[in-house]
Protein backbone atom coordinates (compact mmCIF):
# COMPACT_ATOMS: atom_id res chain seq x y z
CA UNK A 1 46.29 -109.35 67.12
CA UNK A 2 44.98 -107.30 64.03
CA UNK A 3 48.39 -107.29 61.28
CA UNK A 4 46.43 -105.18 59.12
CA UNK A 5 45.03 -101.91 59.32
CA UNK A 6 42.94 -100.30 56.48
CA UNK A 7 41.45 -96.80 56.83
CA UNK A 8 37.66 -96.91 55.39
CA UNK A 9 37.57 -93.17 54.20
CA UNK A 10 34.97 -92.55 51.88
CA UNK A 11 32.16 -90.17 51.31
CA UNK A 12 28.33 -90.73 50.61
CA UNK A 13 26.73 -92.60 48.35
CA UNK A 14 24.18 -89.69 46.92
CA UNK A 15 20.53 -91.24 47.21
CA UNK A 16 21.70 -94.04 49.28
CA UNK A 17 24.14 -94.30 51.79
CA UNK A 18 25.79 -91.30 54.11
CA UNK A 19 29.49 -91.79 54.27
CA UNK A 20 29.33 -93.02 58.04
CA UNK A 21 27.27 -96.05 56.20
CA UNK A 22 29.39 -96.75 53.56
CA UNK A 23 32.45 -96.97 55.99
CA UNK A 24 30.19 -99.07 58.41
CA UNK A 25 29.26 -101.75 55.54
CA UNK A 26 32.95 -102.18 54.25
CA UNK A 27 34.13 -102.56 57.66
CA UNK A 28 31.05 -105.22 58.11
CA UNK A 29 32.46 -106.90 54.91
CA UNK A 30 35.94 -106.85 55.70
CA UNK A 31 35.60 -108.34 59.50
CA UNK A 32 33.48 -111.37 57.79
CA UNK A 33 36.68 -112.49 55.33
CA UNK A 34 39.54 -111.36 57.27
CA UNK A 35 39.74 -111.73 60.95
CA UNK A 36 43.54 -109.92 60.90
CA UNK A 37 42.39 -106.96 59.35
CA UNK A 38 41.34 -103.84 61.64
CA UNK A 39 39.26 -101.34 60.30
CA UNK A 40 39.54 -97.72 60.99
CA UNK A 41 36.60 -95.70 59.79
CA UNK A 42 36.74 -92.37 58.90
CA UNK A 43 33.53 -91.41 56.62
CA UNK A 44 34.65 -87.54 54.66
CA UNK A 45 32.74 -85.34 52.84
CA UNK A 46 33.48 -82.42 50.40
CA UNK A 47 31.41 -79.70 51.94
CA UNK A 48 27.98 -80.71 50.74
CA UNK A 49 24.77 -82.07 51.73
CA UNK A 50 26.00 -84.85 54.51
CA UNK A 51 28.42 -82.75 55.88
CA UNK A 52 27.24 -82.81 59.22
CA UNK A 53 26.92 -86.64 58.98
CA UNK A 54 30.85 -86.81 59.07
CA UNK A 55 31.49 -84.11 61.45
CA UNK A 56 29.35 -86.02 63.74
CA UNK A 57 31.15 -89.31 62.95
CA UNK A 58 34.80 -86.98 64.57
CA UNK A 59 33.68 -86.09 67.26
CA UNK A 60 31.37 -82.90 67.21
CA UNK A 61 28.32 -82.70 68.56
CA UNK A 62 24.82 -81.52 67.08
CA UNK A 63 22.90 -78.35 68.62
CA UNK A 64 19.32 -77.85 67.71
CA UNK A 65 18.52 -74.51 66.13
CA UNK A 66 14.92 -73.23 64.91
CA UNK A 67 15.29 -71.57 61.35
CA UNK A 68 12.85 -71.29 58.24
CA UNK A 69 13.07 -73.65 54.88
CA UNK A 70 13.42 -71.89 51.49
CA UNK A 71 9.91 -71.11 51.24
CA UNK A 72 9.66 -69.74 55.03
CA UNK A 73 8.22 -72.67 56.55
CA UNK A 74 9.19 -72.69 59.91
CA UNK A 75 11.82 -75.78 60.51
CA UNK A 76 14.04 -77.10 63.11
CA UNK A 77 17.43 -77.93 61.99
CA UNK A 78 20.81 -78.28 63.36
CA UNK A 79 24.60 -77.18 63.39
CA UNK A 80 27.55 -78.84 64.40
CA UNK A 81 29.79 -77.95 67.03
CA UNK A 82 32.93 -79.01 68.60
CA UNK A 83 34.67 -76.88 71.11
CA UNK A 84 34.96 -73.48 69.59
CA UNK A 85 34.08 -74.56 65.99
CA UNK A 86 30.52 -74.86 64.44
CA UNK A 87 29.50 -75.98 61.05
CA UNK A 88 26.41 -74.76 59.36
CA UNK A 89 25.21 -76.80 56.68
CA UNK A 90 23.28 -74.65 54.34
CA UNK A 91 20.74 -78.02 52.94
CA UNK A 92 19.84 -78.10 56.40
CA UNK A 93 17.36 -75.06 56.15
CA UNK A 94 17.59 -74.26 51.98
CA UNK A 95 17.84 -78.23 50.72
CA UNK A 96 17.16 -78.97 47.36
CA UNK A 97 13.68 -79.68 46.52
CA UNK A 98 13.43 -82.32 43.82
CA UNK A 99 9.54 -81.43 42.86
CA UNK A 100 10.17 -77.09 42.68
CA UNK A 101 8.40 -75.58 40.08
CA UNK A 102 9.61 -71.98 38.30
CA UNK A 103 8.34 -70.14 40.70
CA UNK A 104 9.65 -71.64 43.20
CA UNK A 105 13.05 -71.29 41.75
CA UNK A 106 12.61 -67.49 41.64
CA UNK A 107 11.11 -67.44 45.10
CA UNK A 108 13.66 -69.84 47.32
CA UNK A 109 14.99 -67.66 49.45
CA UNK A 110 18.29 -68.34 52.06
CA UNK A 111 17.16 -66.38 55.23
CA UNK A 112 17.05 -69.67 57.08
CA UNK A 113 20.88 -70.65 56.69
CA UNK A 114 21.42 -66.63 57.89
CA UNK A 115 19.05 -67.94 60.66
CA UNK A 116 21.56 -70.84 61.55
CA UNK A 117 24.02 -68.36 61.38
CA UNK A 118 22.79 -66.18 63.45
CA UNK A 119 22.17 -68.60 66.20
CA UNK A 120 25.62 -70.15 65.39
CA UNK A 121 27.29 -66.60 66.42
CA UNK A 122 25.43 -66.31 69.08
CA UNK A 123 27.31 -69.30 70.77
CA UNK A 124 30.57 -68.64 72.24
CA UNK A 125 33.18 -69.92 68.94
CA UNK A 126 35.74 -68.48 67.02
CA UNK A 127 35.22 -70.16 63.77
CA UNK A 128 32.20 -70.84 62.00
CA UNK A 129 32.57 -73.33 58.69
CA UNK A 130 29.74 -72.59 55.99
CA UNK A 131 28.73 -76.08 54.52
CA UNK A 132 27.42 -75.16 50.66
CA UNK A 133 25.24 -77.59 48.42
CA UNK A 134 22.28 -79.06 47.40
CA UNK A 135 20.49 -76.28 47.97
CA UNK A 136 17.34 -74.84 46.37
CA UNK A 137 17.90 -70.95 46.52
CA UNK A 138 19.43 -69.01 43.76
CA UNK A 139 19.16 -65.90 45.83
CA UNK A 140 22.82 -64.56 45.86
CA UNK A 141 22.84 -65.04 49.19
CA UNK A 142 20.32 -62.36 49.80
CA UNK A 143 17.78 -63.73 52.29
CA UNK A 144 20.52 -64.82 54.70
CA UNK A 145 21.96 -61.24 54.86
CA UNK A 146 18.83 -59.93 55.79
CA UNK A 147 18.52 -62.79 58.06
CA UNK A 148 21.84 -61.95 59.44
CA UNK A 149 20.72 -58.15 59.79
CA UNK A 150 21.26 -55.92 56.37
CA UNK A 151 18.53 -53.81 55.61
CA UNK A 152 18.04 -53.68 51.92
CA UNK A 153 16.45 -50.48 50.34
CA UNK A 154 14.09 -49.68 47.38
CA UNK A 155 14.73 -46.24 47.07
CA UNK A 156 13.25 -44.80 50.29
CA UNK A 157 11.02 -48.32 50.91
CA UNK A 158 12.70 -51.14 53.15
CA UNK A 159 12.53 -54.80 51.53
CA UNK A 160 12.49 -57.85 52.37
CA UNK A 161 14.13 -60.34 49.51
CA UNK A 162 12.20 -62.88 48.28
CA UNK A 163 14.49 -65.44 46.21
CA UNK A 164 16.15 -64.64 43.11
CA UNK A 165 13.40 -63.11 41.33
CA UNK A 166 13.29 -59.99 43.78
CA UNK A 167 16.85 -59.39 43.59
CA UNK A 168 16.44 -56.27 40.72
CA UNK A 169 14.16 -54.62 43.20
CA UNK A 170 16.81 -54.14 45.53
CA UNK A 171 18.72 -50.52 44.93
CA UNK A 172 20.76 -50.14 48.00
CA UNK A 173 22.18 -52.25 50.93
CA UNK A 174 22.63 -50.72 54.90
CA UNK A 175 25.37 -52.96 56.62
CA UNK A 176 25.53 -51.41 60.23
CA UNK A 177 22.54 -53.86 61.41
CA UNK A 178 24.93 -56.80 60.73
CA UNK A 179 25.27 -59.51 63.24
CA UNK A 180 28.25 -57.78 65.91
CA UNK A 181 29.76 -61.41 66.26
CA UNK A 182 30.96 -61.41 62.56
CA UNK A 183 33.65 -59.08 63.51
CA UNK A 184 35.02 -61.80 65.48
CA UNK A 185 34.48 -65.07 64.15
CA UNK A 186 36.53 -66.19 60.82
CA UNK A 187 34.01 -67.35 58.26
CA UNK A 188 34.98 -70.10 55.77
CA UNK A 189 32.88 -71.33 53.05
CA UNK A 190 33.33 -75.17 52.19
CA UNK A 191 31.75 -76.34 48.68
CA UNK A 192 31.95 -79.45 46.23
CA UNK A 193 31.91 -76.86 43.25
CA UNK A 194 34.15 -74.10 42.05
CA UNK A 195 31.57 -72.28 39.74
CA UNK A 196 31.88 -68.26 39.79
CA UNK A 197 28.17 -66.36 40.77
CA UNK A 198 28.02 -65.13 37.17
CA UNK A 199 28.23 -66.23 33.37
CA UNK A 200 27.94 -69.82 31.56
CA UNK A 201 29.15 -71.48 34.40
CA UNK A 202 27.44 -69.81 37.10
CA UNK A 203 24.62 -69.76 39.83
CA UNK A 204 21.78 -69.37 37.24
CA UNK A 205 22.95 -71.54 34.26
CA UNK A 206 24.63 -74.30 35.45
CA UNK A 207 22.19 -74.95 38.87
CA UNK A 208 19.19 -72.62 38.31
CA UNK A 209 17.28 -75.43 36.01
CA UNK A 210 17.90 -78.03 38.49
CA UNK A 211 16.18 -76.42 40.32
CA UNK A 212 13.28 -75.75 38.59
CA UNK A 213 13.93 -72.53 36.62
CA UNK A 214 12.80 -72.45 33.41
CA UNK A 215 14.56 -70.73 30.54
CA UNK A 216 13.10 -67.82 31.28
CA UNK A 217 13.67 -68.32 34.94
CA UNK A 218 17.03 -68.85 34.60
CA UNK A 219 17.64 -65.40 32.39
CA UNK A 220 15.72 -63.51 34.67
CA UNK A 221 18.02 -64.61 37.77
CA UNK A 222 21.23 -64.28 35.78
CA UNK A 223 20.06 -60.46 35.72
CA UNK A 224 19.04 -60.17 38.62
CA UNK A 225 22.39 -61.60 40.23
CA UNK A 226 24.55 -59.70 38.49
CA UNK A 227 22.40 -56.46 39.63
CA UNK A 228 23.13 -57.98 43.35
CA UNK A 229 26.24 -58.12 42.72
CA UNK A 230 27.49 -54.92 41.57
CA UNK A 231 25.76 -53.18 44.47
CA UNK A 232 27.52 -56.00 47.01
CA UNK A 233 30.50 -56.75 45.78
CA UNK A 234 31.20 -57.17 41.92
CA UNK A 235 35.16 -58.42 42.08
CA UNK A 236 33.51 -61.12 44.62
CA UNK A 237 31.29 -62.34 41.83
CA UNK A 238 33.98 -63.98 39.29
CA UNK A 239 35.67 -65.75 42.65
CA UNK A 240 36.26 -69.70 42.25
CA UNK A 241 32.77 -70.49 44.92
CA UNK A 242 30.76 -67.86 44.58
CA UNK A 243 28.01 -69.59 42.91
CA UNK A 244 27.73 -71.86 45.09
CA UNK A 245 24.61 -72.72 47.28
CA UNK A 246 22.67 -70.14 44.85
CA UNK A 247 25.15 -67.57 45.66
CA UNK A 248 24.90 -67.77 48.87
CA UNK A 249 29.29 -68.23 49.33
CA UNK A 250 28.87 -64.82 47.11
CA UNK A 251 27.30 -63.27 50.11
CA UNK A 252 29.39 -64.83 52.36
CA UNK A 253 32.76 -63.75 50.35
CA UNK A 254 31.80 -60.29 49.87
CA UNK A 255 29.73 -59.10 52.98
CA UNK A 256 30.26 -62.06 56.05
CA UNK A 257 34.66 -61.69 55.15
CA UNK A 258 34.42 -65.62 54.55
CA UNK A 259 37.35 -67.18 52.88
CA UNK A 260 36.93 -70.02 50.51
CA UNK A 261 38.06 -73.38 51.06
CA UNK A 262 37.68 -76.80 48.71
CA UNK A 263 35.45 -78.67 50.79
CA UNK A 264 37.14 -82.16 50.40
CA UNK A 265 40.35 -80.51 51.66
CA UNK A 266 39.22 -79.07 54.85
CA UNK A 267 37.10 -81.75 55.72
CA UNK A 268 40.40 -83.69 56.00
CA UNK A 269 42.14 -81.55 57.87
CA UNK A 270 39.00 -80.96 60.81
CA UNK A 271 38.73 -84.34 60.79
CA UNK A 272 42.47 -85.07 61.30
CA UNK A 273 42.96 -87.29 58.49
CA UNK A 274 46.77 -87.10 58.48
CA UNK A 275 47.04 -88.65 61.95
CA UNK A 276 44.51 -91.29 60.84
CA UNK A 277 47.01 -92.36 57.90
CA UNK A 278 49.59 -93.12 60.43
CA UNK A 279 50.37 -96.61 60.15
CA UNK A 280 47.64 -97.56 58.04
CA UNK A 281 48.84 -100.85 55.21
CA UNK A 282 45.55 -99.82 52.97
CA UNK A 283 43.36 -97.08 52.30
CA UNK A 284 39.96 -97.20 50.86
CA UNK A 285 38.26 -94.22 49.31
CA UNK A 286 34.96 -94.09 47.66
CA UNK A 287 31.64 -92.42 46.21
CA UNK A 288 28.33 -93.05 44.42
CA UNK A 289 29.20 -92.15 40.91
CA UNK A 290 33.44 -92.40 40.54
CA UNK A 291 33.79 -90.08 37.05
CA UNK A 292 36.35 -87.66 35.54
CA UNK A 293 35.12 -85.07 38.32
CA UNK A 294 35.98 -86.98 41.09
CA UNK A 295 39.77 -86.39 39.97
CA UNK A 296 39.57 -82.64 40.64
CA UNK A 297 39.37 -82.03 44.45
CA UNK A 298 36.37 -84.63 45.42
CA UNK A 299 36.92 -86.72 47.97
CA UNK A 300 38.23 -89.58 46.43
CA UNK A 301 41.13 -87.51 45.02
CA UNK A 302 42.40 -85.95 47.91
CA UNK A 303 42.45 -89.48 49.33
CA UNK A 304 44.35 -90.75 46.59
CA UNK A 305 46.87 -88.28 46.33
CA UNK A 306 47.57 -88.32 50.50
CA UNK A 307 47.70 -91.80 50.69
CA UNK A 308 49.79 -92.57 47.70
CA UNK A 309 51.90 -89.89 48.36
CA UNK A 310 53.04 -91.54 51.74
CA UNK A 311 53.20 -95.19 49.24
CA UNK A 312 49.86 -96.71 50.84
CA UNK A 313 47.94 -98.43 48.59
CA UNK A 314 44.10 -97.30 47.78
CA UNK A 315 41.05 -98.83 46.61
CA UNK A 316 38.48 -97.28 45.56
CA UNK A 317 34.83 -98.22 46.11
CA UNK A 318 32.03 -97.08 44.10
CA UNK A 319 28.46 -97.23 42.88
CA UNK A 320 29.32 -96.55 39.33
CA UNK A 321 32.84 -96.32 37.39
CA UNK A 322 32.33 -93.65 34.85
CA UNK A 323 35.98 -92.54 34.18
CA UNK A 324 36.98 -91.74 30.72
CA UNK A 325 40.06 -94.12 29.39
CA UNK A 326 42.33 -91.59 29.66
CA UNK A 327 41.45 -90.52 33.41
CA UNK A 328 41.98 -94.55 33.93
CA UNK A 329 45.44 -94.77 31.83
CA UNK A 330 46.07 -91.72 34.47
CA UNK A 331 46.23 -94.01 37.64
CA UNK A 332 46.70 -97.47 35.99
CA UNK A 333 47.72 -99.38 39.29
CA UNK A 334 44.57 -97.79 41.59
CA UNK A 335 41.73 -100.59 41.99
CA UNK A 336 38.03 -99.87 41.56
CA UNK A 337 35.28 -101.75 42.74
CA UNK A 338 32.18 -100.86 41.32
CA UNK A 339 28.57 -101.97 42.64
CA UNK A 340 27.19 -102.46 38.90
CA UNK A 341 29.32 -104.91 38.56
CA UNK A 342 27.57 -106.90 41.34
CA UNK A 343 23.78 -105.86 40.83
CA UNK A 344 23.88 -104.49 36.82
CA UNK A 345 20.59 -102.59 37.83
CA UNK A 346 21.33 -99.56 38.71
CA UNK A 347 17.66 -99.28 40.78
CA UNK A 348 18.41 -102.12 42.74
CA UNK A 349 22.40 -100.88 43.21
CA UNK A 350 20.36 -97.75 44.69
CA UNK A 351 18.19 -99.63 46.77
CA UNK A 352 20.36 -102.43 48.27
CA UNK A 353 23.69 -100.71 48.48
CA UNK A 354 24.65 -101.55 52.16
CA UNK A 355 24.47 -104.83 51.31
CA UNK A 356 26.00 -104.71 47.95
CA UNK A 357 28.56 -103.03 50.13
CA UNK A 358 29.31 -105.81 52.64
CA UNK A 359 29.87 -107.92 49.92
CA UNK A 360 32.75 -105.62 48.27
CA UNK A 361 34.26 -105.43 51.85
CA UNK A 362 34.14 -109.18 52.01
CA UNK A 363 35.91 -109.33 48.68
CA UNK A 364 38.71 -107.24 49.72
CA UNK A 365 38.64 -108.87 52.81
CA UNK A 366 40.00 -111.79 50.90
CA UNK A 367 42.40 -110.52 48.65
CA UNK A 368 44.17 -108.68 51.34
């Protein structure tokens, strides 16, 4: 009989593993050193791209939707559902595009995750979680409202928005054509980041060149976000999440009623992570790059602070260890595992980290 349990609960490894493989290759690891030890996985995520990967991993189920990409292509994506709860996962329809040019940073619109939406609402729930990041829109959330039925006016003309660059154009907003289900369903927006819509730390300047806006670019949809916004909503616009996914948890905070929610956080608490601690002699946490960042509200810190705030022990696993010394003075007892110090090239860490993986799990397979 198993004397040990240890409760794999980390989230992806960006650009190489989801979080249901990183869990799979520690428990692979562990099981090949330590026959006593029973492993419990429980992948998380903070609200990002591969949020759907963990939902699936507790239980919900995915449901095939047809929606548009951020340049209108038409796509088929997919939510996640469980009972009366669905999860639309805004990279699933707007995902960041690694090769966009400037223009296509001005024209990357969100109508498909208002598509997702829409068919989301059109299933019989009472909560609908909105998944933000990694996105490729800087829209304000503009193209999913019209998705989602707002009929936006230039002067006496009807427009449709097209990305961030149209967003000046746009002099009025009509709300009555708004999806009839929103009245019902509670809206909650999940992100990894806390940035407002506008300013130095907003949509535009801190994302837009990412992804692909030039200076210029980026200028151009700074103005034309805050224009958006004081037509929509401008006490919305300085709210911890608005920036997020372009803007689009702007939209979502000022016209859908969404709430906002730390990602990391809920994620733990629809996947029932409490009950999973029960009984539990070890926890073990993890993500790609483990920095300063990961301290405030990523996964790995919300692990930390549950665990060792019942006195379980945590490792942490990771691609990369870039804390500062005083972030590591700050937790002096946790241990870190870090790939590079397996494989010291980082292309190869990238490449072969399931397996790099197994052999940290069969590492603390030993020492426990």
């Amino acid at each position: 009989m198993p004397n040990l349990r240890v409760l794999l609960a980390p989230d992806s490894f960006k650009g190489s593993l989801s979080a249901p493989e990183v869990a799979r290759a520690l428990a692979e690891g562990i099981a090949n050193t330590n026959a006593q030890a029973e492993c419990i996985r429980h992948p998380l995520a903070d609200g990002g791209e591969g949020t759907l990967d963990v939902l699936v991993a507790a239980g919900f189920g995915l449901v095939q939707v047809n929606t548009v990409d951020s340049k209108a292509g038409d796509i088929i994506a997919h939510v996640a559902r469980r009972d009366d709860i669905v999860a639309v996962e805004s990279a699933q329809a707007a995902g960041f595009d690694p090769g966009a040019t400037p223009v296509d940073a001005l024209m990357a619109s969100s109508a498909g995750v208002g598509m997702m939406i829409s068919s989301a609402l059109d299933m019989p729930i009472s909560s609908l979680y909105l998944a933000l990041g990694g996105s490729a829109t800087t829209d304000g959330g503009a193209g999913m409202l019209h998705a989602l039925g707002a009929t936006f006016w230039d002067g006496e003309t009807q427009i449709i928005p097209t990305g961030g660059g149209s967003l000046a154009e746009i002099r009025s907003v009509e709300w009555g054509g708004l999806h009839p289900r929103l009245r019902e369903v509670s809206v909650t927006v999940l992100t990894d980041v806390d940035n407002p819509l506008l300013g130095r730390n907003g949509a535009a300047r801190i994302f837009g060149p990412q992804k692909g806006a030039d200076s210029q670019g980026v200028e151009l949809l700074e103005k034309g976000l805050h224009h958006f916004a004081q037509i929509v909503g401008p006490a919305h616009a300085v709210a911890p999440g608005s920036g997020s996914g372009g803007g689009i948890g702007f939209a979502a905070l000022a016209a859908l009623g969404a709430t906002w929610v730390p990602g990391a956080r809920a994620i733990l608490g629809i996947t029932g992570f409490d009950s999973a601690l029960e009984s539990v002699s070890l926890v073990i946490t993890g993500e790609g790059s483990f920095d300063d960042q990961s301290t405030r509200g990523k996964v790995p810190s919300v692990v930390i602070d549950a665990a060792l705030a019942r006195g379980i022990p945590v490792v942490v696993v990771c691609g990369v260890d870039k804390r500062s010394a005083t972030s590591v003075t700050a937790t002096p007892a946790l241990s870190v595992y870090s790939l590079l110090d397996i494989e010291p090239d980082v292309n190869r860490c990238i490449d072969n980290a399931y397996e790099l993986l197994v052999q940290v799990g069969q590492e603390i397979g030993r020492t426990i």
